[in-house]
PDB file of N, CA and C in Angstrom:
ATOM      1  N   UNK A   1       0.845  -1.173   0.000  1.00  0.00           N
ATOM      2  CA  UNK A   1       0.000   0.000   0.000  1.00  0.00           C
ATOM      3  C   UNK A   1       0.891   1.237   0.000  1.00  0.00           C
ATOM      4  N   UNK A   2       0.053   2.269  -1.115  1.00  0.00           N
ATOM      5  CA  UNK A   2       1.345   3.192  -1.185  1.00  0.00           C
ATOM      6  C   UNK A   2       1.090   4.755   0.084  1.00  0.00           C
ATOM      7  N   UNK A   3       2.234   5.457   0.864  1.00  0.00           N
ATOM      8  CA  UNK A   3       1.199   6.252   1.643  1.00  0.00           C
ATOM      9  C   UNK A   3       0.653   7.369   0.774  1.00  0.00           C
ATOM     10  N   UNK A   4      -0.213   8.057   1.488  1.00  0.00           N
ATOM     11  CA  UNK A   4      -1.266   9.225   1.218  1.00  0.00           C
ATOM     12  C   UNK A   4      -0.236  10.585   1.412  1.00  0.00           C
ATOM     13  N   UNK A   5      -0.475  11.255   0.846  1.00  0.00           N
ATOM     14  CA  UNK A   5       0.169  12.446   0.686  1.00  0.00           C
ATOM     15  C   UNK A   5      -0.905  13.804   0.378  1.00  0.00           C
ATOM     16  N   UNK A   6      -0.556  14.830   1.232  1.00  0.00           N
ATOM     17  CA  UNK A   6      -1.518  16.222   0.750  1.00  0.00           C
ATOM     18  C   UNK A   6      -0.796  16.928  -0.328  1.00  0.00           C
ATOM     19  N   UNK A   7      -0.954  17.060  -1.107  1.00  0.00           N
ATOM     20  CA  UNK A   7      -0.944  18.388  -1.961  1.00  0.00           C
ATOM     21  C   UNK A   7      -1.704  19.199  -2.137  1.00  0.00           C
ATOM     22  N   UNK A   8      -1.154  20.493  -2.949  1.00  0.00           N
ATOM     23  CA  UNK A   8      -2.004  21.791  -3.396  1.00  0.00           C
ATOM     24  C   UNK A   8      -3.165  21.392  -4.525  1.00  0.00           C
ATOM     25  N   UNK A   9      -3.876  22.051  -4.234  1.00  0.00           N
ATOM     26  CA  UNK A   9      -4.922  22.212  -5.624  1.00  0.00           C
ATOM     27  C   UNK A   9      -3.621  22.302  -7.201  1.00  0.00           C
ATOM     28  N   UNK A  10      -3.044  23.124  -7.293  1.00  0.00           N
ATOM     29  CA  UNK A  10      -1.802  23.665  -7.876  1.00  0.00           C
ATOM     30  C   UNK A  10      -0.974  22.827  -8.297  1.00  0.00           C
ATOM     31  N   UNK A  11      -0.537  21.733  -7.418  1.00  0.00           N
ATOM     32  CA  UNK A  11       0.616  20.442  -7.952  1.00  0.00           C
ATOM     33  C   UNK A  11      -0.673  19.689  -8.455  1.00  0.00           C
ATOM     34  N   UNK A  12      -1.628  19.029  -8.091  1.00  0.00           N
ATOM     35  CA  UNK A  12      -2.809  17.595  -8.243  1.00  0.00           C
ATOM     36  C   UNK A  12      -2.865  18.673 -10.063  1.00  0.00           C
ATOM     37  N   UNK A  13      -3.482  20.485  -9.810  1.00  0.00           N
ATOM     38  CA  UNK A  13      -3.218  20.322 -11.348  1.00  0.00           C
ATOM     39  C   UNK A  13      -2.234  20.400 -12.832  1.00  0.00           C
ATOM     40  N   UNK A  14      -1.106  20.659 -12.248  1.00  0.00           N
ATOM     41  CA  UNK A  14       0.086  19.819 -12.813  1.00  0.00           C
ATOM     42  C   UNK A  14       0.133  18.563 -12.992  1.00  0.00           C
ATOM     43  N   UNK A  15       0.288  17.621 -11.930  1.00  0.00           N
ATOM     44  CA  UNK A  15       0.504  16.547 -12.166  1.00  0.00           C
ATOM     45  C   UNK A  15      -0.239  15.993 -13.264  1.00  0.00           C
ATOM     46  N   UNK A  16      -1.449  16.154 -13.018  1.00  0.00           N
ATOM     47  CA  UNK A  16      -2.816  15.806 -14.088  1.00  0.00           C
ATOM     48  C   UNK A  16      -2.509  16.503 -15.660  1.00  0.00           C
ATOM     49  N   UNK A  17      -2.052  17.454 -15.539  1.00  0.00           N
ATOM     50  CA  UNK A  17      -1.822  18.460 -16.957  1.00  0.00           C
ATOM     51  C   UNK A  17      -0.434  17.528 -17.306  1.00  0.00           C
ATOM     52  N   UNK A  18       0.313  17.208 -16.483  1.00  0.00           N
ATOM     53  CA  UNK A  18       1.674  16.481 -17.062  1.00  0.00           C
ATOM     54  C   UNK A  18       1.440  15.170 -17.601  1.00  0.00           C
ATOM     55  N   UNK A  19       0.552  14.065 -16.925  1.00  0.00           N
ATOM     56  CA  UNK A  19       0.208  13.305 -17.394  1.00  0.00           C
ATOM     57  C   UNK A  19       0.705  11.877 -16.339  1.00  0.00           C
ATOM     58  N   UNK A  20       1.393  12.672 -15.610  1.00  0.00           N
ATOM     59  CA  UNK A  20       1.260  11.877 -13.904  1.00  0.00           C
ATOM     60  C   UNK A  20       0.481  11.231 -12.976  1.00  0.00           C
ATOM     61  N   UNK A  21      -0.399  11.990 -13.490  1.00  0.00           N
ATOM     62  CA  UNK A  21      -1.458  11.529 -12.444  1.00  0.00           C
ATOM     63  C   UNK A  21      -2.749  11.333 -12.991  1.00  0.00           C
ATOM     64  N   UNK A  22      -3.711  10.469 -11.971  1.00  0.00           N
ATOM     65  CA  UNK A  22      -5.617  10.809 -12.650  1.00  0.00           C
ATOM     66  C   UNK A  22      -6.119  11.150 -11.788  1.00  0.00           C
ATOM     67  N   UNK A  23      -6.711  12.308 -12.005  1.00  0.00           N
ATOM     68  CA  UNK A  23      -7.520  12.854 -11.066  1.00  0.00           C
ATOM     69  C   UNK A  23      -8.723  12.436 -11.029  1.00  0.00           C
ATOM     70  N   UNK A  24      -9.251  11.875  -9.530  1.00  0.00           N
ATOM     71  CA  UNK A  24     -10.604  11.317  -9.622  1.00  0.00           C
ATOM     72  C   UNK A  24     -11.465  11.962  -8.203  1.00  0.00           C
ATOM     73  N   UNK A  25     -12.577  12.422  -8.833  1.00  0.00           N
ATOM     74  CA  UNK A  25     -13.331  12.779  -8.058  1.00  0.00           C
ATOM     75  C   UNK A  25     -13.956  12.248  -6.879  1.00  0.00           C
ATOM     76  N   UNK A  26     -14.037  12.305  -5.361  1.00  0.00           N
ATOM     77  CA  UNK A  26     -13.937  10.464  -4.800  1.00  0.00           C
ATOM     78  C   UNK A  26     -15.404  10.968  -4.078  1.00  0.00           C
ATOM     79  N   UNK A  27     -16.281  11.518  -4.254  1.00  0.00           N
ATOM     80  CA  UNK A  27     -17.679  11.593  -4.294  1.00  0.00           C
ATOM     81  C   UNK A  27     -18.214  10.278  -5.283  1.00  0.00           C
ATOM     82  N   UNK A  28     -19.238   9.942  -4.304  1.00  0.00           N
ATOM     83  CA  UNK A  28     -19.779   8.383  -5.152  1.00  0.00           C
ATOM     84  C   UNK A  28     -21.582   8.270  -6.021  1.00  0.00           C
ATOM     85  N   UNK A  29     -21.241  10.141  -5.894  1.00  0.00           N
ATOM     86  CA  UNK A  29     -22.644  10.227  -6.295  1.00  0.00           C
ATOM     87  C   UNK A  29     -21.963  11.191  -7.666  1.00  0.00           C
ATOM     88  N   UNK A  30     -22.828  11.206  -8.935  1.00  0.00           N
ATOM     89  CA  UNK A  30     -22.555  11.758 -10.289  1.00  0.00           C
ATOM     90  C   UNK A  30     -22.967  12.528 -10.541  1.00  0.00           C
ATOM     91  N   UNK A  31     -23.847  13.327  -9.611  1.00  0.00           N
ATOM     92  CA  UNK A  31     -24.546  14.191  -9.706  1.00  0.00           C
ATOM     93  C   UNK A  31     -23.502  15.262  -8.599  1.00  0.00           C
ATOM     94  N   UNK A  32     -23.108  14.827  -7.969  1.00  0.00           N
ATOM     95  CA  UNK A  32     -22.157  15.585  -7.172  1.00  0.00           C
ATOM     96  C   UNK A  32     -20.919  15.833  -7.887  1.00  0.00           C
ATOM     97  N   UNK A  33     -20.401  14.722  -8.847  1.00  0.00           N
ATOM     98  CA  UNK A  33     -19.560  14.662  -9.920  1.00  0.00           C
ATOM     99  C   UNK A  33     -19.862  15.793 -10.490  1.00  0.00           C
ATOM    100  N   UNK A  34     -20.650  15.975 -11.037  1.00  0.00           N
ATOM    101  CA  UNK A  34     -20.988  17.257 -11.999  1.00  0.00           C
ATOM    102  C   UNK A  34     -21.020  18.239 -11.475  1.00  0.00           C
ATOM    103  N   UNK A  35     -21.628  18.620  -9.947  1.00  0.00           N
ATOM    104  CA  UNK A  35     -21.537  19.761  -9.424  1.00  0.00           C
ATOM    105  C   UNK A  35     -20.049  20.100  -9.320  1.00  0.00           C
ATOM    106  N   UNK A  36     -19.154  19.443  -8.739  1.00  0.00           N
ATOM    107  CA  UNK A  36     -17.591  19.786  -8.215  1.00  0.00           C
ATOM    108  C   UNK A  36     -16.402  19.114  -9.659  1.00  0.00           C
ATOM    109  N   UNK A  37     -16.994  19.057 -10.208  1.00  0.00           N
ATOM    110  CA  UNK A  37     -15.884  18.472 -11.421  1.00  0.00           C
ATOM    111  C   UNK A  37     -15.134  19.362 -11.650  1.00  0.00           C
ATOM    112  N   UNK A  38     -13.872  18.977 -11.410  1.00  0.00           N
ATOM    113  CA  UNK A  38     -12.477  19.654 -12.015  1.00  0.00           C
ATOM    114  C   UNK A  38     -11.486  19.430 -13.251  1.00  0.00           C
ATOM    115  N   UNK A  39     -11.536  19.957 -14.108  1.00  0.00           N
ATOM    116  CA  UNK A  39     -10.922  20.062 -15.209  1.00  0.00           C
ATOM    117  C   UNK A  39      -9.343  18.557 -15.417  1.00  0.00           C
ATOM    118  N   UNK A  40     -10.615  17.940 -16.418  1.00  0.00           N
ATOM    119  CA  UNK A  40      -9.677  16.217 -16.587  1.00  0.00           C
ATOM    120  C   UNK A  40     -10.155  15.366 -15.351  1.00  0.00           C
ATOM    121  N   UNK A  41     -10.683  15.289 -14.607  1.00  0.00           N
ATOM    122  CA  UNK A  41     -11.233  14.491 -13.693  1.00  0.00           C
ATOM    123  C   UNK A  41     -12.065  13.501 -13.920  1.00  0.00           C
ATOM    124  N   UNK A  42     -12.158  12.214 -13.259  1.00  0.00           N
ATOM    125  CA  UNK A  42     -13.127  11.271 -14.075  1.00  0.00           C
ATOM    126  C   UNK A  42     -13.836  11.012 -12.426  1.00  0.00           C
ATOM    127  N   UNK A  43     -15.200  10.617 -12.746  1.00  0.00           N
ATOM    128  CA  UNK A  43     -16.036  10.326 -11.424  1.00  0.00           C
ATOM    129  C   UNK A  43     -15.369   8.751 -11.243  1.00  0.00           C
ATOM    130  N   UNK A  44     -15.698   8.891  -9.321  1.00  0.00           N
ATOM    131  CA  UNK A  44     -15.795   7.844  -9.038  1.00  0.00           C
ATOM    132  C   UNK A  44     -16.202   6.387  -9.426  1.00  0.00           C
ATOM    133  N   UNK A  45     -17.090   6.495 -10.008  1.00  0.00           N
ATOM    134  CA  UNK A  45     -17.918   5.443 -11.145  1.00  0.00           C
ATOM    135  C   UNK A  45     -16.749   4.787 -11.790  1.00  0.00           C
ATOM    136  N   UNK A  46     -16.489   5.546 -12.736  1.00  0.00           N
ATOM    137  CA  UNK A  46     -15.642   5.405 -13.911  1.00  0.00           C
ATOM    138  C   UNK A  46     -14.075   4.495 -13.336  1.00  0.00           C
ATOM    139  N   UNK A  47     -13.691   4.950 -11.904  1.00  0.00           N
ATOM    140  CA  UNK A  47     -12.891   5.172 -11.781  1.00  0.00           C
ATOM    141  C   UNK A  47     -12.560   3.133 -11.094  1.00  0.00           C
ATOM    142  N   UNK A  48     -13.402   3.020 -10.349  1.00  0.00           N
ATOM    143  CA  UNK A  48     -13.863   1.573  -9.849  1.00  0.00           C
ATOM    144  C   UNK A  48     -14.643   1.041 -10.884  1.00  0.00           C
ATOM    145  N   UNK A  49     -15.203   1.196 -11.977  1.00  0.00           N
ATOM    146  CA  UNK A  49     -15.152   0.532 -13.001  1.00  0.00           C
ATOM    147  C   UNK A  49     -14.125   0.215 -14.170  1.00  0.00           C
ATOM    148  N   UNK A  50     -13.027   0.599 -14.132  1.00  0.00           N
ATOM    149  CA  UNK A  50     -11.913   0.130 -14.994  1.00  0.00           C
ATOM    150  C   UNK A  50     -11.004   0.176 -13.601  1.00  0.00           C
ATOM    151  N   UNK A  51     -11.063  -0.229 -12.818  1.00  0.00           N
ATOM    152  CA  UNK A  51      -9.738  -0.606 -11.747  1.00  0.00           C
ATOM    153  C   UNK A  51      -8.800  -1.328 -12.273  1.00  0.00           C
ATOM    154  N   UNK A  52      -9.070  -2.400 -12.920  1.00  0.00           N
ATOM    155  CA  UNK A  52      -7.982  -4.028 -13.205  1.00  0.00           C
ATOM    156  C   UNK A  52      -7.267  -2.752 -14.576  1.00  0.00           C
ATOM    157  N   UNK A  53      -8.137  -1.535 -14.937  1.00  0.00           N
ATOM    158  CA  UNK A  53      -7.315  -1.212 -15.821  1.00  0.00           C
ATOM    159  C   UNK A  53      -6.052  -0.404 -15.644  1.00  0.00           C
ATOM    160  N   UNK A  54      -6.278   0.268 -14.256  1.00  0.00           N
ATOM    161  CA  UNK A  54      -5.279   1.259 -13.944  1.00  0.00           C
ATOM    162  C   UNK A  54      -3.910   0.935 -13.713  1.00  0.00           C
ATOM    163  N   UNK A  55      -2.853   1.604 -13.978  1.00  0.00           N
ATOM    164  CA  UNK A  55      -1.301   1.225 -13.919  1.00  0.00           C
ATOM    165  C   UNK A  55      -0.891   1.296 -12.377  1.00  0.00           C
ATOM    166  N   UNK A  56      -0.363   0.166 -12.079  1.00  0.00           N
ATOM    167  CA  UNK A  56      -0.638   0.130 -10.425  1.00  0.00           C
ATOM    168  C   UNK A  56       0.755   0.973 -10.046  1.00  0.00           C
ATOM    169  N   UNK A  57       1.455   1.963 -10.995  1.00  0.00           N
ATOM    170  CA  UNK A  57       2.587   3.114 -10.802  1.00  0.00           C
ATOM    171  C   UNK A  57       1.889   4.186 -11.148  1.00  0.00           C
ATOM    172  N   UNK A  58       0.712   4.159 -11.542  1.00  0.00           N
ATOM    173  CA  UNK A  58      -0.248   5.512 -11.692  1.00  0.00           C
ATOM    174  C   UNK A  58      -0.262   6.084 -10.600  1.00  0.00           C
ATOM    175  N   UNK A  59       0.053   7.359 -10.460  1.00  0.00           N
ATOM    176  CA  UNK A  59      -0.026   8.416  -9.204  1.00  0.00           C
ATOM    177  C   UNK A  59      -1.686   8.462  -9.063  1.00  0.00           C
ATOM    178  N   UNK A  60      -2.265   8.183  -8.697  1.00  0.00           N
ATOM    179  CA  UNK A  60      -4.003   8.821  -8.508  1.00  0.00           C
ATOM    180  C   UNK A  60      -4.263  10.115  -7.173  1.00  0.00           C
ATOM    181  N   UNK A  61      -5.111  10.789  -7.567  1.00  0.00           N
ATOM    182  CA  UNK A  61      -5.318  11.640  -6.834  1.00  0.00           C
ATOM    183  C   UNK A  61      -6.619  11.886  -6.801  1.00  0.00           C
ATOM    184  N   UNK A  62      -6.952  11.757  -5.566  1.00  0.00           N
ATOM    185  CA  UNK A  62      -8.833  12.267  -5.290  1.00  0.00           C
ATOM    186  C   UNK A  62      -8.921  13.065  -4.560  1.00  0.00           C
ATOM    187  N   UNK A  63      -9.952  13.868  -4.745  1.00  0.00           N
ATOM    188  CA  UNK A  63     -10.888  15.057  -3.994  1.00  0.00           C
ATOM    189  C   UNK A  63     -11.865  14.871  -3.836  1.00  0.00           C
ATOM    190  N   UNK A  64     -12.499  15.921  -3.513  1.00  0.00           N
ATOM    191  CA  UNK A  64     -13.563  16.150  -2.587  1.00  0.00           C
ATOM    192  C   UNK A  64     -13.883  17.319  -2.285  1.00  0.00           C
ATOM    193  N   UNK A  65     -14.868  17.925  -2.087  1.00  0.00           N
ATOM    194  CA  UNK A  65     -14.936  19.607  -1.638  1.00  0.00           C
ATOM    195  C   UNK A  65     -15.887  19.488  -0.448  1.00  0.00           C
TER     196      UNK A  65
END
């Protein structure tokens, strides 16, 4: 298990703009998805539905507001 780390709003959108990271929205409702969606972000949904797909060296990063 890898640890948890805080970052800025500022690095999560770098990282994401670099191609480091996926930003995932960790609200489990899609309608809340849509209210707080941040630019390149994929909902929770999406995100536990392709799991077996994700690169297990993928940086991921979730929010929340």
């Amino acid at each position: 298990m890898s640890d948890v780390t805080i970052i800025s709003a500022a690095e999560a959108h770098e990282h994401r703009r670099s191609g480091k990271a996926l930003l995932v929205c960790a609200y489990d409702s899609d309608d809340k998805f849509r209210l707080y969606q941040l630019e390149g972000a994929i909902p929770l949904s999406d995100f536990t539905a392709r799991l077996d797909a994700v690169d297990k060296d993928q940086e991921i990063i979730f929010y929340c507001n």
